[in-house]
N, C-alpha and C. Protein backbone atom coordinates (compact mmCIF):
# COMPACT_ATOMS: atom_id res chain seq x y z
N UNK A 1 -4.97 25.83 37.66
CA UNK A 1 -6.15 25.05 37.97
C UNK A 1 -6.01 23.57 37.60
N UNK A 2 -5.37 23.29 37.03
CA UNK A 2 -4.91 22.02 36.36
C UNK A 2 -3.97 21.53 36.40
N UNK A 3 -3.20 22.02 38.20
CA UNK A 3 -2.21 20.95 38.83
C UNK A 3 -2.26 19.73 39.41
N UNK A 4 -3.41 19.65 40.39
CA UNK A 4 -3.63 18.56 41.09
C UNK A 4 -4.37 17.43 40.08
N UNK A 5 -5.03 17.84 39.50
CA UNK A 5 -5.77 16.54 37.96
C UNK A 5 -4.62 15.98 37.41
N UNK A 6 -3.92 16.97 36.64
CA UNK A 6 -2.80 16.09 36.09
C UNK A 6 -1.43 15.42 36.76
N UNK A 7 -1.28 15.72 38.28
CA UNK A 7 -0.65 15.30 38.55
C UNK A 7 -0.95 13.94 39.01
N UNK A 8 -2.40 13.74 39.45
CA UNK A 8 -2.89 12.56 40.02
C UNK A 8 -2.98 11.74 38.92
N UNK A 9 -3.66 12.43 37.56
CA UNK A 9 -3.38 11.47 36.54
C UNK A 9 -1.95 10.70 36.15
N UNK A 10 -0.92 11.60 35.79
CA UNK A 10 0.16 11.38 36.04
C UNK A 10 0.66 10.22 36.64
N UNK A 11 0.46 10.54 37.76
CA UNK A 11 0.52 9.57 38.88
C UNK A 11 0.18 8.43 38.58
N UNK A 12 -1.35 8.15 38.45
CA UNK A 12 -2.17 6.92 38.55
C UNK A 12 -1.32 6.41 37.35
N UNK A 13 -1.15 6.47 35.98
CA UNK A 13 -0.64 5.70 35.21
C UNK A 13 0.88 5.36 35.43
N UNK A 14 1.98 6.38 36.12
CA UNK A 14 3.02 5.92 36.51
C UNK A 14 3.16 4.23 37.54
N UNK A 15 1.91 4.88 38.71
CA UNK A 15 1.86 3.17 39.58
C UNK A 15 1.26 2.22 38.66
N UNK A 16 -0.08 2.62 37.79
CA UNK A 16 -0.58 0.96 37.47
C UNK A 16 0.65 0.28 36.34
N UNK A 17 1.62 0.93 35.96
CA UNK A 17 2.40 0.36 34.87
C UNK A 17 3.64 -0.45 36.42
N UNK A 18 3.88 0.39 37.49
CA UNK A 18 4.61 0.01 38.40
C UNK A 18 4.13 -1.19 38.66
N UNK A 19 2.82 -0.76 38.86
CA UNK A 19 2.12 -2.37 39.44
C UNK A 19 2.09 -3.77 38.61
N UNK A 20 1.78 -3.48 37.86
CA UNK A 20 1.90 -4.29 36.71
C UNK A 20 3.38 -4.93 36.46
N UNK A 21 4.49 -4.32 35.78
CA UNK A 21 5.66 -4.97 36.00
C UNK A 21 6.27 -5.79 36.83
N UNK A 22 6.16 -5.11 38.18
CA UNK A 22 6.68 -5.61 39.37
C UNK A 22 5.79 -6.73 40.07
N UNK A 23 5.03 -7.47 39.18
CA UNK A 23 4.11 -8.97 39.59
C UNK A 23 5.16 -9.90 39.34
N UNK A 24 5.23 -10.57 39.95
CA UNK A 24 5.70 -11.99 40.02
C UNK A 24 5.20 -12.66 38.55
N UNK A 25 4.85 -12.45 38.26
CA UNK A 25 4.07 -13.29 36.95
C UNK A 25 3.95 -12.57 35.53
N UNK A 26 4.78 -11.43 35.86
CA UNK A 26 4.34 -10.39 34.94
C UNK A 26 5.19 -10.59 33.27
N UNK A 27 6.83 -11.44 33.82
CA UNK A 27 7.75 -11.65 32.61
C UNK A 27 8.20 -13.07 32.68
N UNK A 28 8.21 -14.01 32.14
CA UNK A 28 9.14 -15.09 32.30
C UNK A 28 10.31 -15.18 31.40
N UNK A 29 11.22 -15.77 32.20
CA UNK A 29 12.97 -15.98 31.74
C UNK A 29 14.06 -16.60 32.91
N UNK A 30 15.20 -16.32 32.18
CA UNK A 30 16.07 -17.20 33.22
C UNK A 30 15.85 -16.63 34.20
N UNK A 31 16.29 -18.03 35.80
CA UNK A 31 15.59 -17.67 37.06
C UNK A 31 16.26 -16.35 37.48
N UNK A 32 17.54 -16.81 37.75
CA UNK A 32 18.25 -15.50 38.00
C UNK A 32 18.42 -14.78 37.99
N UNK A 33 17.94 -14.08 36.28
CA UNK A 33 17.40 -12.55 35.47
C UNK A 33 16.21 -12.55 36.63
N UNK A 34 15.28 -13.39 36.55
CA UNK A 34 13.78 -12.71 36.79
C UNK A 34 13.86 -12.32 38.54
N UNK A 35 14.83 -12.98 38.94
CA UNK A 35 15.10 -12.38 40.55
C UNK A 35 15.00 -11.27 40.43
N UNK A 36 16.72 -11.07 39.86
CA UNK A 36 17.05 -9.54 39.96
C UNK A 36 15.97 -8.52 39.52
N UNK A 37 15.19 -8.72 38.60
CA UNK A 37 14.63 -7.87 37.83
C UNK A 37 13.44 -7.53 38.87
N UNK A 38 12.54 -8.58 39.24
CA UNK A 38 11.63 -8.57 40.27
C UNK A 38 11.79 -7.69 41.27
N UNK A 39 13.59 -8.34 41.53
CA UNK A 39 13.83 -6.98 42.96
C UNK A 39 14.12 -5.82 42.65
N UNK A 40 14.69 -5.42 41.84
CA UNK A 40 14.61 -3.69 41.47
C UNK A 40 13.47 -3.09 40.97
N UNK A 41 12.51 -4.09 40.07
CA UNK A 41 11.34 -3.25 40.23
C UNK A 41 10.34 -3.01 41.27
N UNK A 42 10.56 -4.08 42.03
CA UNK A 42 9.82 -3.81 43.50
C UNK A 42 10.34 -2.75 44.46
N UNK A 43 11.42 -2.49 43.94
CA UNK A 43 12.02 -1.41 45.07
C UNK A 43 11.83 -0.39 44.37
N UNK A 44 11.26 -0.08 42.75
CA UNK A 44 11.25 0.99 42.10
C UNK A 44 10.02 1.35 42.36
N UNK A 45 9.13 0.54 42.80
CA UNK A 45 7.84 0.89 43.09
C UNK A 45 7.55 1.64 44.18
N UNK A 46 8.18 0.43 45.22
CA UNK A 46 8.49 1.31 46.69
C UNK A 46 8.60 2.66 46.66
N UNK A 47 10.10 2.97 46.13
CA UNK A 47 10.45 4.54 45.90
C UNK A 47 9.49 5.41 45.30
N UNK A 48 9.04 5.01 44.18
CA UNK A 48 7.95 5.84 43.44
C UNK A 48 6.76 6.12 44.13
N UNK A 49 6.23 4.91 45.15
CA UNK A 49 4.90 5.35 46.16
C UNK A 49 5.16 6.31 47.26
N UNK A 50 6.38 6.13 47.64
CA UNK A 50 6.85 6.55 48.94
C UNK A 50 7.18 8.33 48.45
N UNK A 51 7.90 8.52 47.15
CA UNK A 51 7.84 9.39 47.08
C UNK A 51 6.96 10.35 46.56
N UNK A 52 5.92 9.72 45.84
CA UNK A 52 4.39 10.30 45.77
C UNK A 52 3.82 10.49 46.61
N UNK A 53 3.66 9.83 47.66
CA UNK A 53 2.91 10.00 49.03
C UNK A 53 3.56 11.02 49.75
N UNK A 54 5.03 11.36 50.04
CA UNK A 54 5.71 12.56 50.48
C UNK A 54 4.97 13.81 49.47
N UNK A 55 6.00 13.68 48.28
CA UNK A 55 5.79 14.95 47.50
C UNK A 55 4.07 14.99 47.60
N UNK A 56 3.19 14.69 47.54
CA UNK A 56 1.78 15.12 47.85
C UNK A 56 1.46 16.15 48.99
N UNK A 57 1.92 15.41 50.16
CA UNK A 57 1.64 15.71 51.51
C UNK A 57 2.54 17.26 51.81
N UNK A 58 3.79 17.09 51.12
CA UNK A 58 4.86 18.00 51.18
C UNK A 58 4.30 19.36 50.21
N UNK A 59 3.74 19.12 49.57
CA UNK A 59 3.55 19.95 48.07
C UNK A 59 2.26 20.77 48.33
N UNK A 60 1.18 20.02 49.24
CA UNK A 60 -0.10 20.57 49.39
C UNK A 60 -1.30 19.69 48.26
N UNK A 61 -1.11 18.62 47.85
CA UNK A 61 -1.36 18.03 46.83
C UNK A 61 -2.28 16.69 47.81
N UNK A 62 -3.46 16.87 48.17
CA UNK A 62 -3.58 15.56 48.68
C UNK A 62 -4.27 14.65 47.57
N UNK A 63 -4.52 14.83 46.83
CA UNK A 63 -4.68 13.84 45.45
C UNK A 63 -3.89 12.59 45.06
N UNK A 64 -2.84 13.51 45.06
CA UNK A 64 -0.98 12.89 44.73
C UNK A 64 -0.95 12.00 45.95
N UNK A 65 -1.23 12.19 47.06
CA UNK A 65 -0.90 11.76 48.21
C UNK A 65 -1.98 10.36 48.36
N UNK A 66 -3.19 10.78 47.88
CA UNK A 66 -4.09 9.83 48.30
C UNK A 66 -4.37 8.23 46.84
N UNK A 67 -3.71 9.27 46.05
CA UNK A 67 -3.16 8.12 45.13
C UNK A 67 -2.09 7.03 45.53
N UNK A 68 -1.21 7.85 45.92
CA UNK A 68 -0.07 6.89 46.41
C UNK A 68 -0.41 6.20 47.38
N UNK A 69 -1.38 6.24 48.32
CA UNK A 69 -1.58 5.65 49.33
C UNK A 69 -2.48 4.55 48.59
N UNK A 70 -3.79 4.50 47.95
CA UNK A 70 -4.18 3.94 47.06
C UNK A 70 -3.52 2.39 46.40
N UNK A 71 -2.19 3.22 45.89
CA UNK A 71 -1.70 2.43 45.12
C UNK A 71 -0.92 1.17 45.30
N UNK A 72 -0.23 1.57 47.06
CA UNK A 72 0.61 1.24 47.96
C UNK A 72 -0.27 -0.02 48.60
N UNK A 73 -1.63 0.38 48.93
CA UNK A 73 -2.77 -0.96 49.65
C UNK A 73 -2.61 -1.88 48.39
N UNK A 74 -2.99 -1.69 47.00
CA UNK A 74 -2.96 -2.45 45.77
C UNK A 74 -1.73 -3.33 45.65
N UNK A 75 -0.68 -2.54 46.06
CA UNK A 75 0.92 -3.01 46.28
C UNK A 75 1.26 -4.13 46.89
N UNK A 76 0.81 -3.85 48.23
CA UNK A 76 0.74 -4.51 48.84
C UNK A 76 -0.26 -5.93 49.56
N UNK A 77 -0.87 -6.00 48.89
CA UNK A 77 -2.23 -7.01 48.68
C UNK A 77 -1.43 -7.74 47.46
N UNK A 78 -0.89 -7.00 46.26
CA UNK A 78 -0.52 -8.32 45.34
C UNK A 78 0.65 -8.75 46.27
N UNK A 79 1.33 -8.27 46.66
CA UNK A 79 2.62 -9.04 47.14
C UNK A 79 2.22 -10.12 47.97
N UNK A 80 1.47 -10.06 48.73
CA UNK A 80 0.63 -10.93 49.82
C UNK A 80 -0.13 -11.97 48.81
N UNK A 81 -0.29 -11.91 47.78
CA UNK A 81 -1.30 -12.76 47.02
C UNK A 81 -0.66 -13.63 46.32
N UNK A 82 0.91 -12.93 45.78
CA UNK A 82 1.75 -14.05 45.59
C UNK A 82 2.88 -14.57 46.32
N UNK A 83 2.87 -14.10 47.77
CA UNK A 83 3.26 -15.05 48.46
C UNK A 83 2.40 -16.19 48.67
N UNK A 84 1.03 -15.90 48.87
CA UNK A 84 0.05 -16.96 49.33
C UNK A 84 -0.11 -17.87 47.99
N UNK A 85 0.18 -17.54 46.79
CA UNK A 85 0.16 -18.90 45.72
C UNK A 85 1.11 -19.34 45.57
N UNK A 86 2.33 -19.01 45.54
CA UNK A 86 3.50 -19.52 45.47
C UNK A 86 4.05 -20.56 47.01
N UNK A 87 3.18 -20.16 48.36
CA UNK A 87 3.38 -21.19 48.86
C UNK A 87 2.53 -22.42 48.61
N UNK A 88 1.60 -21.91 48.06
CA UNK A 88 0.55 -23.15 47.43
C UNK A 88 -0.44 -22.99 48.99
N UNK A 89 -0.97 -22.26 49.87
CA UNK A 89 -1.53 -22.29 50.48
C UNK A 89 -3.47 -22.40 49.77
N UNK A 90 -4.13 -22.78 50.94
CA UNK A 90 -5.61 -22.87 50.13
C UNK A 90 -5.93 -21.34 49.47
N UNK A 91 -6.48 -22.06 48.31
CA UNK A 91 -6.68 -20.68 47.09
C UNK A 91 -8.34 -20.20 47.57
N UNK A 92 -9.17 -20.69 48.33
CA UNK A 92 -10.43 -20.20 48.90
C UNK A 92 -9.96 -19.08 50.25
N UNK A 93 -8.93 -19.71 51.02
CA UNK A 93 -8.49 -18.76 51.96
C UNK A 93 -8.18 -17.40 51.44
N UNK A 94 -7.22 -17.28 50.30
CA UNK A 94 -7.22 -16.37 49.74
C UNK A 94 -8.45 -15.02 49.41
N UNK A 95 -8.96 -16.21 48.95
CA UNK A 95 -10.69 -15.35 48.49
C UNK A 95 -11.78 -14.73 49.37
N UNK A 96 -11.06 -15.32 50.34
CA UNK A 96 -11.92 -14.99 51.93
C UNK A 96 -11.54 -13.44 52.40
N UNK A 97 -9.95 -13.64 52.09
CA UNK A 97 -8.73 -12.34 52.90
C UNK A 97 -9.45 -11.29 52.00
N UNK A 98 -9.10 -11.28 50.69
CA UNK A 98 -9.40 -10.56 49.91
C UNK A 98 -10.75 -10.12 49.88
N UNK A 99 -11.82 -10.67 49.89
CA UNK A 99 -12.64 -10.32 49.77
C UNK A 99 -13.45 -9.50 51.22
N UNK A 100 -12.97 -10.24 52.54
CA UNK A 100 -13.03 -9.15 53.90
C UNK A 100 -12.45 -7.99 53.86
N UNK A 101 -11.19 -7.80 53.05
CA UNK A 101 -10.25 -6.81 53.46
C UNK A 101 -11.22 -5.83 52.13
N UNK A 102 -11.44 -5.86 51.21
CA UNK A 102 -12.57 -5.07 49.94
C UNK A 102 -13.51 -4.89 50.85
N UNK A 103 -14.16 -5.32 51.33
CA UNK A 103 -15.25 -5.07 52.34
C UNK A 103 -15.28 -4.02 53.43
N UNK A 104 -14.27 -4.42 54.00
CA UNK A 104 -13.77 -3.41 55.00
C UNK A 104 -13.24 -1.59 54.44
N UNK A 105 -12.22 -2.19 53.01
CA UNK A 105 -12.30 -0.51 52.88
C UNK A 105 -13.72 0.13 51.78
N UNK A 106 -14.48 -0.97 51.59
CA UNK A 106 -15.74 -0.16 51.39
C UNK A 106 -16.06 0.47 52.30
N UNK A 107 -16.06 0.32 53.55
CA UNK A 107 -16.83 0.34 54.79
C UNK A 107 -15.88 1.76 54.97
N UNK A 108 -14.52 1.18 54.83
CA UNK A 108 -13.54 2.95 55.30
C UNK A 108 -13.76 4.23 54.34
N UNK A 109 -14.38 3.28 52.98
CA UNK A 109 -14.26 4.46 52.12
C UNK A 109 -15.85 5.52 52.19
N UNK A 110 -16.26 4.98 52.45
CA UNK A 110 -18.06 5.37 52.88
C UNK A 110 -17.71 6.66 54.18
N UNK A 111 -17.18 6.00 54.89
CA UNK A 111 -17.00 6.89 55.92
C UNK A 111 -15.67 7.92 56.10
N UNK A 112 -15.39 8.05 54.86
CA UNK A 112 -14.12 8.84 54.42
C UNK A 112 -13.97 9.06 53.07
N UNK A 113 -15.15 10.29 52.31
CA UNK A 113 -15.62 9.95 50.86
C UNK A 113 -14.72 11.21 50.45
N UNK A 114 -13.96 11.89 51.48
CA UNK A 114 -12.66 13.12 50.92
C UNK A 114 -11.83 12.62 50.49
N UNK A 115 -11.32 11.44 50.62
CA UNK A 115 -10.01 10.25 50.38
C UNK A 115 -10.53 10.32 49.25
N UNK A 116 -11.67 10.01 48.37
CA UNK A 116 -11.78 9.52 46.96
C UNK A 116 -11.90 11.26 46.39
N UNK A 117 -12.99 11.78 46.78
CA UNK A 117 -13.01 12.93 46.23
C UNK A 117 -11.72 13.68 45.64
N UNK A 118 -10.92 13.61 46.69
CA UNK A 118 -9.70 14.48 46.59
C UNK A 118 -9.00 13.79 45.44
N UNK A 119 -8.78 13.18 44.85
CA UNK A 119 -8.59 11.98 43.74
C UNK A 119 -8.90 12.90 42.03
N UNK A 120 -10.39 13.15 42.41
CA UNK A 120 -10.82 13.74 41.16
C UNK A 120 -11.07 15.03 40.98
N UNK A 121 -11.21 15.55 42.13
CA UNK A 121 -11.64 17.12 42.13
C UNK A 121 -10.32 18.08 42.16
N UNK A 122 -9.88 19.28 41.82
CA UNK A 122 -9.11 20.07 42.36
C UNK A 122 -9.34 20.92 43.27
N UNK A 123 -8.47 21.57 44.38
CA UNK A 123 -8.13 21.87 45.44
C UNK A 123 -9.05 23.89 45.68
């Protein structure tokens, strides 16, 4: 009874530590270290969503699955957020994207409240 909880738990703290590391802003040091480092943890993330989102779907686990998917929009919104400061583009534009695109999956999540459910409940 207490597969899909702990695996989603599991889960959720495996990505937000993923997420977290793999920011652009997350360590400073020499440039060259912080490349490399940036790029393997971004690809460690990759792997880790990609294969949460499989093993979920594969396993019968849509928790696991709907986490990773979850985690992957989060993923991908920071990456987009520091491309957009690091080109120095307007920081209100930003606030605009972000704040339509929150809007919008309110709007998806309202009308798709099994996506969250499945999150906390077991199967």
């Amino acid at each position: 009874p207490f597969d899909s909880p702990l695996s989603v738990v599991g889960a959720l703290t495996l990505y937000l530590a993923l997420l977290i590391v793999s920011s652009l802003y997350y360590e400073r040091g020499r440039r060259a270290e912080k490349r490399t480092r940036y790029a393997l943890l971004n690809l460690a993330t990759m792997a880790a969503l990609l294969l949460g989102a499989a093993g979920g779907w594969v396993c019968g686990v849509p928790g696991l699955a709907n986490t990773a998917t979850t985690f992957t929009v989060l993923w991908l919104v920071e990456k987009y957020a520091e491309l957009h400061l690091e080109a120095r583009w307007n920081g209100w534009f930003l606030l605009l994207l972000l704040s339509l695109s929150a809007y919008k999956g309110a709007l998806w999540m309202h009308d798709h409240p099994a996506f969250v459910a499945s999150m906390f409940g077991s199967s």
